[in-house]
Protein backbone atom coordinates (compact mmCIF):
# COMPACT_ATOMS: atom_id res chain seq x y z
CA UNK A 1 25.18 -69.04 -3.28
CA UNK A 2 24.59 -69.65 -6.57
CA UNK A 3 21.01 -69.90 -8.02
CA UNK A 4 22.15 -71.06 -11.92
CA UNK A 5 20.32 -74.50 -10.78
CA UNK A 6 17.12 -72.86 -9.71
CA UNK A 7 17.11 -70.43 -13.03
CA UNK A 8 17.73 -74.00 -15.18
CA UNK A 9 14.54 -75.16 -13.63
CA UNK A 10 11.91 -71.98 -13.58
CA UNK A 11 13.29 -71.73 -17.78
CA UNK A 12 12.44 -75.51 -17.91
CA UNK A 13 9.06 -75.72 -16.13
CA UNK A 14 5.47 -73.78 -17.53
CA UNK A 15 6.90 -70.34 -16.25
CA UNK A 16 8.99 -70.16 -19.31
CA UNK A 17 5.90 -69.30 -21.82
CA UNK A 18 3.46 -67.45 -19.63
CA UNK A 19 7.34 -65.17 -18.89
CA UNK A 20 7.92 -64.64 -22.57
CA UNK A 21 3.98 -63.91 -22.66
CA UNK A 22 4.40 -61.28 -20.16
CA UNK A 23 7.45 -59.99 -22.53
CA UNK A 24 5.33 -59.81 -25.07
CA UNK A 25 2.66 -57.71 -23.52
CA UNK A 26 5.25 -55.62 -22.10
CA UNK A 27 6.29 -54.48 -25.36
CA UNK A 28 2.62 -53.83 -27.26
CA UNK A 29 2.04 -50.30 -28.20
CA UNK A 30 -0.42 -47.68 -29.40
CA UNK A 31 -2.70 -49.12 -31.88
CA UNK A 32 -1.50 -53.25 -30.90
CA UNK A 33 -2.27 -52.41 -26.77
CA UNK A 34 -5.76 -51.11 -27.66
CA UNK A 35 -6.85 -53.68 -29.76
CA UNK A 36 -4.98 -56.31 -26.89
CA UNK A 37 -7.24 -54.94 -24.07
CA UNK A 38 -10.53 -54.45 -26.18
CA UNK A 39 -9.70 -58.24 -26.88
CA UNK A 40 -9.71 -58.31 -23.46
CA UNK A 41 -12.61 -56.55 -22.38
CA UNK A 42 -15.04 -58.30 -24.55
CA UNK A 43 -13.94 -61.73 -23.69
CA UNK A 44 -14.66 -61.40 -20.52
CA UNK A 45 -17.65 -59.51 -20.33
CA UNK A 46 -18.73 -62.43 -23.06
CA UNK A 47 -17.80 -65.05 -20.12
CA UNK A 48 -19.25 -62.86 -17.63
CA UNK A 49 -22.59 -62.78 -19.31
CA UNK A 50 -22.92 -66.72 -20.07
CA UNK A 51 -21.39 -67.91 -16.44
CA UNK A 52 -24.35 -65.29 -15.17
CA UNK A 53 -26.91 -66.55 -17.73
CA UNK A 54 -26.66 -69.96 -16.92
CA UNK A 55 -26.61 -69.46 -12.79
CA UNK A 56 -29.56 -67.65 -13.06
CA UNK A 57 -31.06 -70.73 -15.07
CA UNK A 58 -30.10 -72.66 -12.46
CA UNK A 59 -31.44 -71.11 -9.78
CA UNK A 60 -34.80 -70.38 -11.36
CA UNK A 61 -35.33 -74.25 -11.39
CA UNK A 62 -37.98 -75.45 -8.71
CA UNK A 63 -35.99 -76.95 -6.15
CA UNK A 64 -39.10 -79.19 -5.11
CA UNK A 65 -38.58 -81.41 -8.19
CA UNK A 66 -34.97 -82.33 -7.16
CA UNK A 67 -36.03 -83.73 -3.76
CA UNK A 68 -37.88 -86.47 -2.78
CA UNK A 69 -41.13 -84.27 -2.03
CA UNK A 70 -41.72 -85.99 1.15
CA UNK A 71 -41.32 -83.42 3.36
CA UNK A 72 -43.73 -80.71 3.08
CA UNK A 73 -43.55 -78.09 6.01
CA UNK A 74 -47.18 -76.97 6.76
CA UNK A 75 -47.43 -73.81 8.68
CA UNK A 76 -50.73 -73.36 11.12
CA UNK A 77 -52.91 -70.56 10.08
CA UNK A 78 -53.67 -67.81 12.64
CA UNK A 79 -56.85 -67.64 13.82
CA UNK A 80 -58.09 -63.92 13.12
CA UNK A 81 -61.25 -62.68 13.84
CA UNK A 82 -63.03 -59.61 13.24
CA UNK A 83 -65.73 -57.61 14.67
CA UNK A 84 -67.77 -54.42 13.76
CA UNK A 85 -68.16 -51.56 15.96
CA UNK A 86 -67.28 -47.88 17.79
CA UNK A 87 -63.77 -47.82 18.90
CA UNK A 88 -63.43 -45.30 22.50
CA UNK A 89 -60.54 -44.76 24.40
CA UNK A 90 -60.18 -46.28 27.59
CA UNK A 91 -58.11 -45.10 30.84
CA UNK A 92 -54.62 -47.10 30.51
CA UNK A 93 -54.73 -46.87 34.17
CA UNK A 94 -57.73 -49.37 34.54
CA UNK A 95 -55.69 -52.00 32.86
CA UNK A 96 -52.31 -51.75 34.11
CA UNK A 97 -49.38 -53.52 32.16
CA UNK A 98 -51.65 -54.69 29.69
CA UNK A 99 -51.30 -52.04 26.29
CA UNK A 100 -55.02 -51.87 26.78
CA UNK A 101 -55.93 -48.24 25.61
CA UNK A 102 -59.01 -48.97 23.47
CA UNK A 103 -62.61 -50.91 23.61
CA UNK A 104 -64.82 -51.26 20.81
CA UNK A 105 -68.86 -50.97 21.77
CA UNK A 106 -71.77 -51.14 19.98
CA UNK A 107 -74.31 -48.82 18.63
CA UNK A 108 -75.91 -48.97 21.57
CA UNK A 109 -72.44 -47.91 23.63
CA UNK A 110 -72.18 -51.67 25.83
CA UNK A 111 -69.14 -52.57 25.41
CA UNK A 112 -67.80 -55.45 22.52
CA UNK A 113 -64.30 -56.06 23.92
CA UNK A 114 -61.15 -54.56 24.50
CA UNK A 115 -58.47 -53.56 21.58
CA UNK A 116 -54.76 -53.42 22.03
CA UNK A 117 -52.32 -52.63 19.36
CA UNK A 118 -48.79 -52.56 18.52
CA UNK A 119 -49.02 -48.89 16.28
CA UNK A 120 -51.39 -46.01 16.27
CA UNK A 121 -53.50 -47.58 14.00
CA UNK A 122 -56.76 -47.53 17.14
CA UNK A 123 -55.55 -43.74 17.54
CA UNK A 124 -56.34 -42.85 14.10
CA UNK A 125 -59.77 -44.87 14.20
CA UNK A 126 -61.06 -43.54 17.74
CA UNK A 127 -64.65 -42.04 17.51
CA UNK A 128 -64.98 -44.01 14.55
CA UNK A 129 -67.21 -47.16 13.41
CA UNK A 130 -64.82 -49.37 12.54
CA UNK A 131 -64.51 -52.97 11.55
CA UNK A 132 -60.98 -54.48 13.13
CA UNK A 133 -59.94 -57.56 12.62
CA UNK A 134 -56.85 -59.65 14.66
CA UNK A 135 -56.09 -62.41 17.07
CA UNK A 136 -58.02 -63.04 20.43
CA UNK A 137 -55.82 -63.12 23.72
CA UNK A 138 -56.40 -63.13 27.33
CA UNK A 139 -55.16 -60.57 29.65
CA UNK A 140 -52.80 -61.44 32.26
CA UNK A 141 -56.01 -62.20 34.34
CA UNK A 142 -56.91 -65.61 32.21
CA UNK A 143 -60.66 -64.72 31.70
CA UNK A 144 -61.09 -60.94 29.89
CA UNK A 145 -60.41 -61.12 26.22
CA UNK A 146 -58.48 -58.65 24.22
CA UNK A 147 -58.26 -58.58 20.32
CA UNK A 148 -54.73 -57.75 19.16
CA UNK A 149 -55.48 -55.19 16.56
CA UNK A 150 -53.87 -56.31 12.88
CA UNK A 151 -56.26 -54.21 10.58
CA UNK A 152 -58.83 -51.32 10.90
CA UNK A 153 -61.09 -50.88 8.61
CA UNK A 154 -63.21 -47.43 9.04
CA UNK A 155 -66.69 -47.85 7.85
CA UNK A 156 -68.92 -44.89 6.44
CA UNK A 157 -72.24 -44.46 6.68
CA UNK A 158 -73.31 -45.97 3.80
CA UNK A 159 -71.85 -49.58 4.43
């Protein structure tokens, strides 16, 4: 086979200069390399700072002002409530399948309603007068309430 043809064409065509380029490079030494790939280096940590700089710019832009601003996505607000009062441990048992471990009375020990939680946040608070605060359920029953714990607040004596 003979490939003079193909040879003819690759000298011809945009391989010839980036080849003698690569020739070039090839034969750089000592001081001539060094400077070649500090040349190097800061070019492209120039173009790597300014392509970063102006992405950045670009996404710090508020994307609202682009769009039409028609749409507006409105998320309901949970309804938490909060009461005040002694949080006591309650016999699991009594409410089976329910998380139901803890009851929060009054000062006068009747009892407020029961507290369920996902963490040991009612654990930490038991014995104490409290003020917890969270979103009313139902038990599996439909009529006894339940307040799903989010926050405890421990009151002193003083509040």
């Amino acid at each position: 086979m003979d490939f003079s043809g193909i040879k003819d064409i690759m000298n011809i065509s945009m391989l010839n200069p980036l080849k003698t380029l690569i020739d070039k490079v090839e034969n750089l030494k000592g001081k001539k390399l060094l400077y070649a790939l500090i040349v190097v280096f800061v070019s492209f940590t120039v173009i790597g700072i300014l392509v970063g700089y102006f992405i950045n710019k670009g996404l710090n832009e508020d994307e609202t002002k682009k769009g039409s601003g028609d749409t507006t996505v409105v998320t309901p607000k949970e309804e938490k409530t909060y009461y005040e009062g002694r949080v006591l441990y309650v016999n699991p048992l009594m409410y089976p399948g329910e998380k139901v471990t803890y009851l929060l009375t009054d000062s006068s020990g009747k009892t407020i309603l029961l507290l369920k939680s996902n963490d040991q946040k009612l654990a930490l608070a038991e014995n104490l007068y409290v003020k917890v605060t969270g979103k009313m359920e139902k038990l599996s029953d439909g009529t006894t309430d339940v307040l799903n714990v989010v926050e405890v607040v421990i009151k002193n004596a003083s509040d």
